[in-house]
C-alpha atoms as a PDB file:
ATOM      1  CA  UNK A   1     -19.245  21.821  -5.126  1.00  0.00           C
ATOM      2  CA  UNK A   2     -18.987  25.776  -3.836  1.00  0.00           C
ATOM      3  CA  UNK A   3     -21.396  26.278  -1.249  1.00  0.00           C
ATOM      4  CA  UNK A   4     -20.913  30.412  -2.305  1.00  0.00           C
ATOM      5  CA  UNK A   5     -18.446  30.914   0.621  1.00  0.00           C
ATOM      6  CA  UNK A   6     -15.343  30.865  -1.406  1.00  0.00           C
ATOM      7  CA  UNK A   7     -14.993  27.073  -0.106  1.00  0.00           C
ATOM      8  CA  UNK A   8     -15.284  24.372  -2.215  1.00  0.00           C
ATOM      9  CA  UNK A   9     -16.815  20.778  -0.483  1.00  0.00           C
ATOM     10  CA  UNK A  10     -15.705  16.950  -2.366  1.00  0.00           C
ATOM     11  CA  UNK A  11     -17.740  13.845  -0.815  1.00  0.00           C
ATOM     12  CA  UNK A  12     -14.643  11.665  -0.894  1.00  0.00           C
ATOM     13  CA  UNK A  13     -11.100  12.070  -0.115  1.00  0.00           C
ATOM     14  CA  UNK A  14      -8.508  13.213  -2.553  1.00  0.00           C
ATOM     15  CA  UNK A  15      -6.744  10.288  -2.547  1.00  0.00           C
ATOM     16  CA  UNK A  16      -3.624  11.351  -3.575  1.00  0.00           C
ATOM     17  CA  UNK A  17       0.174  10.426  -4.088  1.00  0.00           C
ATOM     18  CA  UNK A  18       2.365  13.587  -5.031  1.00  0.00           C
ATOM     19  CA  UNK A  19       6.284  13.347  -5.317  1.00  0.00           C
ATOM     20  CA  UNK A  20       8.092  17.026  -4.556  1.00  0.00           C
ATOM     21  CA  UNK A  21      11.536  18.046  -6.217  1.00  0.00           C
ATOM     22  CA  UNK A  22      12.084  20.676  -3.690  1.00  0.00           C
ATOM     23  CA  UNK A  23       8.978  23.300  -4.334  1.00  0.00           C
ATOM     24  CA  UNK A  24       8.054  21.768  -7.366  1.00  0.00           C
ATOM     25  CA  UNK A  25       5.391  18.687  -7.496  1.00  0.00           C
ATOM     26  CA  UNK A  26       6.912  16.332 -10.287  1.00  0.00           C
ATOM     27  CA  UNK A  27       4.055  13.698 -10.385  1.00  0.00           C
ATOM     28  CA  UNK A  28       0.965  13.312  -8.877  1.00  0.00           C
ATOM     29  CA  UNK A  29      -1.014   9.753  -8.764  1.00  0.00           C
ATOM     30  CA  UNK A  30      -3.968   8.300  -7.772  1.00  0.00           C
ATOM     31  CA  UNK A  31      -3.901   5.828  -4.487  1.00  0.00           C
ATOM     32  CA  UNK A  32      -5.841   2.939  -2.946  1.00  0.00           C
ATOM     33  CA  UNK A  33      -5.565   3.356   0.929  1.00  0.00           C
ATOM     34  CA  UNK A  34      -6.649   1.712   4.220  1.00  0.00           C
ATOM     35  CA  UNK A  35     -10.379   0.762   4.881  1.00  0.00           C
ATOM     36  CA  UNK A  36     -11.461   2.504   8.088  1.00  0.00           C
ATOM     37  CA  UNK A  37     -10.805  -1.008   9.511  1.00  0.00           C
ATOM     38  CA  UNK A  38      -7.350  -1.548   8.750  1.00  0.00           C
ATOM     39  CA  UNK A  39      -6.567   2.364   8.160  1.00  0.00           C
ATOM     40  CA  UNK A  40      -3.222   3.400   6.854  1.00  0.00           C
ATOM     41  CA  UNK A  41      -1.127   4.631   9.307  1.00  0.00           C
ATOM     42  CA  UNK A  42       0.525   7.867   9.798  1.00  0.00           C
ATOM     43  CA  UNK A  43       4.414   7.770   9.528  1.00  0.00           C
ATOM     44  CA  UNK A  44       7.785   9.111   8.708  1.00  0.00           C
ATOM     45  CA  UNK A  45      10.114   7.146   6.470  1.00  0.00           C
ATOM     46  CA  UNK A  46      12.461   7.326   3.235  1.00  0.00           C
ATOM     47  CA  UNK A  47      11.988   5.004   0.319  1.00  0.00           C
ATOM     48  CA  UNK A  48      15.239   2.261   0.991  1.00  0.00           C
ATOM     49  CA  UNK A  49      14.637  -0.109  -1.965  1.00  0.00           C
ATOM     50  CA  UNK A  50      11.948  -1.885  -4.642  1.00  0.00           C
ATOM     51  CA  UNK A  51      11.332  -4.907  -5.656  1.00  0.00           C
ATOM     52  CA  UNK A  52      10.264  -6.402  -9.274  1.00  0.00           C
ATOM     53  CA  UNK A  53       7.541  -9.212  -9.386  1.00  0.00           C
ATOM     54  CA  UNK A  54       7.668  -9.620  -5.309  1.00  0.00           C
ATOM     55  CA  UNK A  55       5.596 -12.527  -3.167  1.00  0.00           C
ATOM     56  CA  UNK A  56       3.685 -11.264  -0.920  1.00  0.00           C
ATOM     57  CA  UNK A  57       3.746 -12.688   2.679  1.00  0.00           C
ATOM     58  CA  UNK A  58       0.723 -11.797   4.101  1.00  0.00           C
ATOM     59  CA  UNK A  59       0.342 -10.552   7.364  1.00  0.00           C
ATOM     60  CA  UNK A  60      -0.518 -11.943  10.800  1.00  0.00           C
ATOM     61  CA  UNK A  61      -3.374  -9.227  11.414  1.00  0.00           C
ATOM     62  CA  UNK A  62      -5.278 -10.786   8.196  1.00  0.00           C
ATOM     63  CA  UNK A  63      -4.005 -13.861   8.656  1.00  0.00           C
ATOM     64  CA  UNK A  64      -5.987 -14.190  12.217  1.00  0.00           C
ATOM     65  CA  UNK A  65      -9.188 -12.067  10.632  1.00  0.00           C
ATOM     66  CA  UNK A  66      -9.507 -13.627   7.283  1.00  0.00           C
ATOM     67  CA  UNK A  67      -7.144 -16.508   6.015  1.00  0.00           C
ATOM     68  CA  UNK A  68      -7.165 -18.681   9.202  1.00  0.00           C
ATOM     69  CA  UNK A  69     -11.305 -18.563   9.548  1.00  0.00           C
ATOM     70  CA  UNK A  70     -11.260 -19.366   5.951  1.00  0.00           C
ATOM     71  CA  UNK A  71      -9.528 -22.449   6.313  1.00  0.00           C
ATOM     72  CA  UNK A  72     -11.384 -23.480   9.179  1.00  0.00           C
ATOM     73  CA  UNK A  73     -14.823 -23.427   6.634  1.00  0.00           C
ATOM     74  CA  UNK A  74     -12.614 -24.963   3.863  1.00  0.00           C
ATOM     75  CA  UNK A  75      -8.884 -26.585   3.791  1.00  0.00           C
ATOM     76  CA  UNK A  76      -9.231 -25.309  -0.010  1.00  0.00           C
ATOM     77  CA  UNK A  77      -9.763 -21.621   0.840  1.00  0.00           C
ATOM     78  CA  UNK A  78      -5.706 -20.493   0.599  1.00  0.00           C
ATOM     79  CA  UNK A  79      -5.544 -22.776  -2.721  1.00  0.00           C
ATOM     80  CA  UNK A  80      -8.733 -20.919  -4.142  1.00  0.00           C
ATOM     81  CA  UNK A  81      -6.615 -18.088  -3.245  1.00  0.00           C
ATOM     82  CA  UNK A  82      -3.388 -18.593  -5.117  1.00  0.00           C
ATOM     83  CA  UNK A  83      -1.585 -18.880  -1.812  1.00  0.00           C
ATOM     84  CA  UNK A  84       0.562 -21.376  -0.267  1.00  0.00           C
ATOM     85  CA  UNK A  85       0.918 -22.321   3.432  1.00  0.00           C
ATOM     86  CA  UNK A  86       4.961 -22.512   4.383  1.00  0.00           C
ATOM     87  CA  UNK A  87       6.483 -23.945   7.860  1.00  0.00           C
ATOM     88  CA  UNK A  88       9.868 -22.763   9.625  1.00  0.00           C
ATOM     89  CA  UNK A  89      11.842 -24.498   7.363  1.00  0.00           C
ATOM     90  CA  UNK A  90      10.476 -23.323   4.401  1.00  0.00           C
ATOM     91  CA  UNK A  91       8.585 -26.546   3.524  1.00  0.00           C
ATOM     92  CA  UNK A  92       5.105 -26.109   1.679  1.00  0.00           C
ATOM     93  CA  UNK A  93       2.129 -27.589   4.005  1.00  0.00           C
ATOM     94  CA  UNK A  94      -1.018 -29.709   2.832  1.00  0.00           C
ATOM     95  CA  UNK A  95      -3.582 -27.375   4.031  1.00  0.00           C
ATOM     96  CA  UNK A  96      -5.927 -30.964   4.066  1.00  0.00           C
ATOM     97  CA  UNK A  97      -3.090 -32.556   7.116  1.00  0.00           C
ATOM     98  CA  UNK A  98      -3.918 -29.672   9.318  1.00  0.00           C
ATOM     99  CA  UNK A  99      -6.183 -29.569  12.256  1.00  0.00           C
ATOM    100  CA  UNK A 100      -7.351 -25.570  11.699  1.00  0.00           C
ATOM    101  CA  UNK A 101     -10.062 -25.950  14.199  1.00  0.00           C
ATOM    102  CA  UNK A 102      -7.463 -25.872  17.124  1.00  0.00           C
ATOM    103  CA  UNK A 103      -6.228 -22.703  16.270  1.00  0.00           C
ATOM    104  CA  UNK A 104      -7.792 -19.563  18.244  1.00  0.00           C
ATOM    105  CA  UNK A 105      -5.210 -16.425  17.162  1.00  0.00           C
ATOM    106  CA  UNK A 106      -2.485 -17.425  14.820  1.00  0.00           C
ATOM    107  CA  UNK A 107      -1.590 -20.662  12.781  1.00  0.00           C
ATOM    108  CA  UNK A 108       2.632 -21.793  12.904  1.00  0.00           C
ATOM    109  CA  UNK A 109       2.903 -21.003   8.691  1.00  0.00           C
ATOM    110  CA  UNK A 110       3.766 -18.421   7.097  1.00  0.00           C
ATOM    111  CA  UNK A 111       1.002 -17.337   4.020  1.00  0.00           C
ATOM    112  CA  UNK A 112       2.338 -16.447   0.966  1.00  0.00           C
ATOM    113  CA  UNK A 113       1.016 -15.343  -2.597  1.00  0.00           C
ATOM    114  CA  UNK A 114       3.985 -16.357  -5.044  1.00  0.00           C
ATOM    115  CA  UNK A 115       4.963 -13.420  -7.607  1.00  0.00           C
ATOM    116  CA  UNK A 116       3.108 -12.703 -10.992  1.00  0.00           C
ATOM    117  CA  UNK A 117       0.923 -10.410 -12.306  1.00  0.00           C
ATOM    118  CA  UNK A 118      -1.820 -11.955 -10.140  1.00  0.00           C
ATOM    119  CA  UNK A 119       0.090 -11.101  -6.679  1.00  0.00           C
ATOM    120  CA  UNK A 120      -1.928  -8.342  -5.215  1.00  0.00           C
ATOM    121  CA  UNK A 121       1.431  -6.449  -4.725  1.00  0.00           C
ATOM    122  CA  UNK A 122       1.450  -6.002  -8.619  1.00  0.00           C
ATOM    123  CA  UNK A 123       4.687  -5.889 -10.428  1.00  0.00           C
ATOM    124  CA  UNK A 124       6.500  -3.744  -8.260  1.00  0.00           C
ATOM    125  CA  UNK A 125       6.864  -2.542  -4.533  1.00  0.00           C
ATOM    126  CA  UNK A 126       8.657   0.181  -2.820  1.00  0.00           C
ATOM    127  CA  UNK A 127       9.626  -0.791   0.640  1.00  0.00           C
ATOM    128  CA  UNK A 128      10.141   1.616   3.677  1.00  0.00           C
ATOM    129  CA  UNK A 129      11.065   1.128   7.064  1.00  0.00           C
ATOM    130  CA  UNK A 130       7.833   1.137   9.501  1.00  0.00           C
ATOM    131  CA  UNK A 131       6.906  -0.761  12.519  1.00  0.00           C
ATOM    132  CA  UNK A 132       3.018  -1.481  10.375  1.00  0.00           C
ATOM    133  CA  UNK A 133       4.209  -4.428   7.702  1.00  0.00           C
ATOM    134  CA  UNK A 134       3.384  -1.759   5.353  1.00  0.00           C
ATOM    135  CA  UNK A 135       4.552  -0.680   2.076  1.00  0.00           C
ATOM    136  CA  UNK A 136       3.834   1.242  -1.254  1.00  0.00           C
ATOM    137  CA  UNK A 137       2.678  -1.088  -4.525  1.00  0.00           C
ATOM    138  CA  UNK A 138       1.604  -1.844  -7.607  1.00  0.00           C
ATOM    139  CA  UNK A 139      -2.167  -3.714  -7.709  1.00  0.00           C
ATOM    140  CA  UNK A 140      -3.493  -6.746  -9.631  1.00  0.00           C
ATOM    141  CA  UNK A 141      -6.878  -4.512  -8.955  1.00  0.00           C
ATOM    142  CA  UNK A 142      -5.612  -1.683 -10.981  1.00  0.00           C
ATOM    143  CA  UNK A 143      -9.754  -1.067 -11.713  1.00  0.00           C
ATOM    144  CA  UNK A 144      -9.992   0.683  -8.505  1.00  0.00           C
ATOM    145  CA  UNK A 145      -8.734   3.618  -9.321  1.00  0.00           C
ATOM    146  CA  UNK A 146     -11.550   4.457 -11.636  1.00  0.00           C
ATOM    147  CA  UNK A 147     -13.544   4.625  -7.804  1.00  0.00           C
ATOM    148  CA  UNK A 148     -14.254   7.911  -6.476  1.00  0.00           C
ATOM    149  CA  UNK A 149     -13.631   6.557  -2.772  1.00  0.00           C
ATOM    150  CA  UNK A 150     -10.688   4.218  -2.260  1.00  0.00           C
ATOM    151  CA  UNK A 151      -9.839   3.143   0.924  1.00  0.00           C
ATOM    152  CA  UNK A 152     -10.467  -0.254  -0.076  1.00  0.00           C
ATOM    153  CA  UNK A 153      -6.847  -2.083   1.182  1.00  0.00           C
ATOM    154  CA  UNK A 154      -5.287  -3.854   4.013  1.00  0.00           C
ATOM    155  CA  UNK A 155      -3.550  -0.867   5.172  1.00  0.00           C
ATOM    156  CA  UNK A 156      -1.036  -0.454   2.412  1.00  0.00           C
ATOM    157  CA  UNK A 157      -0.490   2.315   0.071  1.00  0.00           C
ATOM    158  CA  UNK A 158      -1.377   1.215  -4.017  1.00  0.00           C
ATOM    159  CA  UNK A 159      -0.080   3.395  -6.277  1.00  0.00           C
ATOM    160  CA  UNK A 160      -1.389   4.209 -10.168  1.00  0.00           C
ATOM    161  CA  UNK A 161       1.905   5.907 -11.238  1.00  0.00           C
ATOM    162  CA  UNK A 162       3.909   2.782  -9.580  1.00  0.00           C
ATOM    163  CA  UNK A 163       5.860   2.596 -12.587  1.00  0.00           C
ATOM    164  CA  UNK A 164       6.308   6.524 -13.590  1.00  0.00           C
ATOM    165  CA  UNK A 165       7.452   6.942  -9.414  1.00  0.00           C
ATOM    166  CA  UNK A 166       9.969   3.993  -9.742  1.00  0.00           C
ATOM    167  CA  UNK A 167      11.610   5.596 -12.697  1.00  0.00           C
ATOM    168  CA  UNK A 168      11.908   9.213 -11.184  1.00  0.00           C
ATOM    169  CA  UNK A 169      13.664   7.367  -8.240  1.00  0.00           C
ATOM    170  CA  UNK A 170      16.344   5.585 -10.141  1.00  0.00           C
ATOM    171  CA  UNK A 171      17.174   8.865 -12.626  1.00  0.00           C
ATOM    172  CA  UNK A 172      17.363  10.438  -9.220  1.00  0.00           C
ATOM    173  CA  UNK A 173      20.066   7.794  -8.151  1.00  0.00           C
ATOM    174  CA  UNK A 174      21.948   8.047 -11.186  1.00  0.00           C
ATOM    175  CA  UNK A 175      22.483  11.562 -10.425  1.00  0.00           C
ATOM    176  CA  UNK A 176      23.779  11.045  -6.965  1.00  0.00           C
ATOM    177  CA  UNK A 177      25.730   7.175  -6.950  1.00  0.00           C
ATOM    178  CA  UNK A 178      28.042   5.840  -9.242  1.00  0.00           C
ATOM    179  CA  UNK A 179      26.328   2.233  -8.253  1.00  0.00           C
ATOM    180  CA  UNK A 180      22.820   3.218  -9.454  1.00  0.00           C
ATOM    181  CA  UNK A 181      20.448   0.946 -10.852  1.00  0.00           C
ATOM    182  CA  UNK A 182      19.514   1.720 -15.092  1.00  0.00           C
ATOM    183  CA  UNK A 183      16.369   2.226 -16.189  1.00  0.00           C
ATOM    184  CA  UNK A 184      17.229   0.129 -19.096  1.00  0.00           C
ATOM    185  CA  UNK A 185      17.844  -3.084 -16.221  1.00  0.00           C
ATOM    186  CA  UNK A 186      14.266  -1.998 -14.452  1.00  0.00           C
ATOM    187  CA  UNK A 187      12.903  -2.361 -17.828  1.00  0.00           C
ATOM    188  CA  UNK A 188      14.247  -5.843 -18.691  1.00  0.00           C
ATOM    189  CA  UNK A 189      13.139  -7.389 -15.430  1.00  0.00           C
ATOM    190  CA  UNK A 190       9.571  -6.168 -15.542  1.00  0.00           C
ATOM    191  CA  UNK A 191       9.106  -7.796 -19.592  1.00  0.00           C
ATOM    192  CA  UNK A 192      10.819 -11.022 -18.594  1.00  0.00           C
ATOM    193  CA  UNK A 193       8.646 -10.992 -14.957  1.00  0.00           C
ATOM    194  CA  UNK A 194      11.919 -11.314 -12.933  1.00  0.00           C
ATOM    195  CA  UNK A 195      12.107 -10.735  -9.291  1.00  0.00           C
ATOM    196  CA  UNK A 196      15.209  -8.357  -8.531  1.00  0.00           C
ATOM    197  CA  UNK A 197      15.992  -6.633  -5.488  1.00  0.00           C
ATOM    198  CA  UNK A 198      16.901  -2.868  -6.272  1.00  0.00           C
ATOM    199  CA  UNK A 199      18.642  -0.609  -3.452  1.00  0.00           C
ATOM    200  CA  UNK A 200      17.455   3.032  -3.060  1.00  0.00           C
ATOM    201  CA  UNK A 201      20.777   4.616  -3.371  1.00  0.00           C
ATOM    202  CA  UNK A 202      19.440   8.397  -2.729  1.00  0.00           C
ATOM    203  CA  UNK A 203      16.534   7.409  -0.536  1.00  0.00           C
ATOM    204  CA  UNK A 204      13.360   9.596  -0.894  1.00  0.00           C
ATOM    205  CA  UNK A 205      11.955  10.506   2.380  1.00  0.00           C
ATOM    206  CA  UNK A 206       8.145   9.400   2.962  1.00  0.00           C
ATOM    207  CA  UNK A 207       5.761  11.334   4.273  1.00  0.00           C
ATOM    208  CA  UNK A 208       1.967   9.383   5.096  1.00  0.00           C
ATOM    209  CA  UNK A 209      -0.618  11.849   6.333  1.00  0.00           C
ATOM    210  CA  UNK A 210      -4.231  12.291   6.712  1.00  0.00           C
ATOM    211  CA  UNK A 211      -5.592  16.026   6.275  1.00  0.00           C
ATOM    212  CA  UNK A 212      -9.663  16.450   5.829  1.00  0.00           C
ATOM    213  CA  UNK A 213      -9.016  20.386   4.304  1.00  0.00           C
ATOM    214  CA  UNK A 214      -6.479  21.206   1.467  1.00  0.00           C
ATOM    215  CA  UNK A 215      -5.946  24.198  -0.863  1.00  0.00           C
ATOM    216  CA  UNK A 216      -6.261  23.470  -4.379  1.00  0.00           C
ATOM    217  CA  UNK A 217      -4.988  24.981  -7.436  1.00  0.00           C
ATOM    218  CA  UNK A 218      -7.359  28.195  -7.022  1.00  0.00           C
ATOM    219  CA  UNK A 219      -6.640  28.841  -3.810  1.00  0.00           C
ATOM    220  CA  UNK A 220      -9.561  27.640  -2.596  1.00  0.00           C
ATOM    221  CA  UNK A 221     -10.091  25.646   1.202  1.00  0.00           C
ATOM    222  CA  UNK A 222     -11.606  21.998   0.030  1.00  0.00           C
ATOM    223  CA  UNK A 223     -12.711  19.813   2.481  1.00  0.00           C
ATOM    224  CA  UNK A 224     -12.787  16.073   2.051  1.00  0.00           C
ATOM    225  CA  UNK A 225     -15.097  13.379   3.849  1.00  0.00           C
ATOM    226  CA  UNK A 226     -13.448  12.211   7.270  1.00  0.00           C
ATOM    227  CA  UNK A 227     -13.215   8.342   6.369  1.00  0.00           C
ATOM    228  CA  UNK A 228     -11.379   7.321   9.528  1.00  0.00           C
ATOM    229  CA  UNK A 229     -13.060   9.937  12.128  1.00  0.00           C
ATOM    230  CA  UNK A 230     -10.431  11.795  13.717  1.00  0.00           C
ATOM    231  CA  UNK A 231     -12.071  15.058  13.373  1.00  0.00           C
ATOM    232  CA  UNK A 232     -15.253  13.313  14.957  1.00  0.00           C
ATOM    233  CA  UNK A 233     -12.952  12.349  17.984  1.00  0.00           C
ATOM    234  CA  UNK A 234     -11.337  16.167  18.431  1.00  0.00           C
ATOM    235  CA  UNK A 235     -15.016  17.604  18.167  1.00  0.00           C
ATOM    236  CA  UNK A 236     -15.474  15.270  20.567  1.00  0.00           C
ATOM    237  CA  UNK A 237     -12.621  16.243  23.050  1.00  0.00           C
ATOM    238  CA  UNK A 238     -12.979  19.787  22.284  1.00  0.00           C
ATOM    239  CA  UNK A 239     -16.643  20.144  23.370  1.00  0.00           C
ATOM    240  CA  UNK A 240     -16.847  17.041  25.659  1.00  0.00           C
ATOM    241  CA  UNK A 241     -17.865  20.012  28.321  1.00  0.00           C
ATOM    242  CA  UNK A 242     -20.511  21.404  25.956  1.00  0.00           C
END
């Protein structure tokens, strides 16, 4: 919408993934971000390596919010879920032999959603180093991106162009390592749904930030709803005094 000041106003968030070859933006995808509630966070980091058909270990912040109160209504809930509960020693735990209702803040397994195209990491996820469990990935809920507003995850980054961003980065490696990874190998683990560990040889630096104003194509200032407040907390500091 343009309000006639030469600014143009959006009700959501762009939403947006782009990957730069120096000046030049080489692909642009839609993403699925953090709900307010589990935002994600803002970071520095360089793509180090992907992984085909991953599990998913799930984290001890949901974990404590959503899988251990589930269990406690229902020993079936992390079955129902397609995940399975795992002790130190890797052994798989009867969810029906454990006493949930003595656990306050964590439980002593670790969750875990097995690969497959039903893993909510998808087919494919790009790993970074960050201190926030927290990681770029393909989605089983690939129907999101059709929403206008999409911070709908767990904190994580989901990426439409998963598969278009994985093969920049491994052209890119072939023209900077000798020990690169083919395109032709990504390709044959994704049809036969293998899980392969592939190293970043020319890592791509990573860049997560949150703007609520951006210039578009015109020229023009757009501004995008503030979905996790910050500039509600500088008004805030700024005229505290007012």
């Amino acid at each position: 919408m343009n309000d006639g000041s030469g600014y143009h106003r959006k009700i959501c968030p762009s939403y947006f993934l782009q990957l730069r070859d120096s000046d030049t933006v080489v692909l642009k995808s839609k993403i699925v971000v953090g709900k307010p509630i589990t935002r994600t966070p803002i970071l520095t980091s360089s793509i180090s390596d992907m992984i085909t058909y991953p599990k998913w270990t799930i984290p001890e912040s949901i974990v404590k919010k959503e899988i251990l109160p589930g269990l406690q209504k229902d020993p079936a809930y992390t079955a129902n879920k397609g995940y399975s509960l795992v002790d130190k020693d890797g052994n798989e735990i009867d969810p029906y032999q454990v006493n949930w209702a003595k656990y306050k803040e964590y439980i002593p397994y670790k969750v875990v959603q097995g690969s497959g195209d039903d893993n909510a990491l998808g087919v494919l996820k790009f790993n970074f180093p960050n201190k926030y469990s927290v990681y770029l990935h393909d989605t089983n809920q690939r129907y999101l991106f059709a929403k206008s507003s999409r911070a709908l995850s767990h904190g994580c980054v989901r990426v439409q162009a998963w598969d278009s961003l994985a093969r920049y980065i491994l052209r890119n490696d072939s023209l900077h390592a000798s020990n690169y990874v083919p395109i032709d190998s990504l390709n044959s683990w994704l049809e036969t749904k293998q899980k392969k560990y592939i190293p970043v040889r020319k890592q791509i630096p990573l860049f997560i930030r949150y703007f609520t104003c951006d210039v578009n194509d015109k020229g023009k200032l757009v501004f995008y709803e503030d979905i996790y407040g910050e500039d509600r907390k500088i008004r805030e500091t700024v005229f505290a005094s007012k």
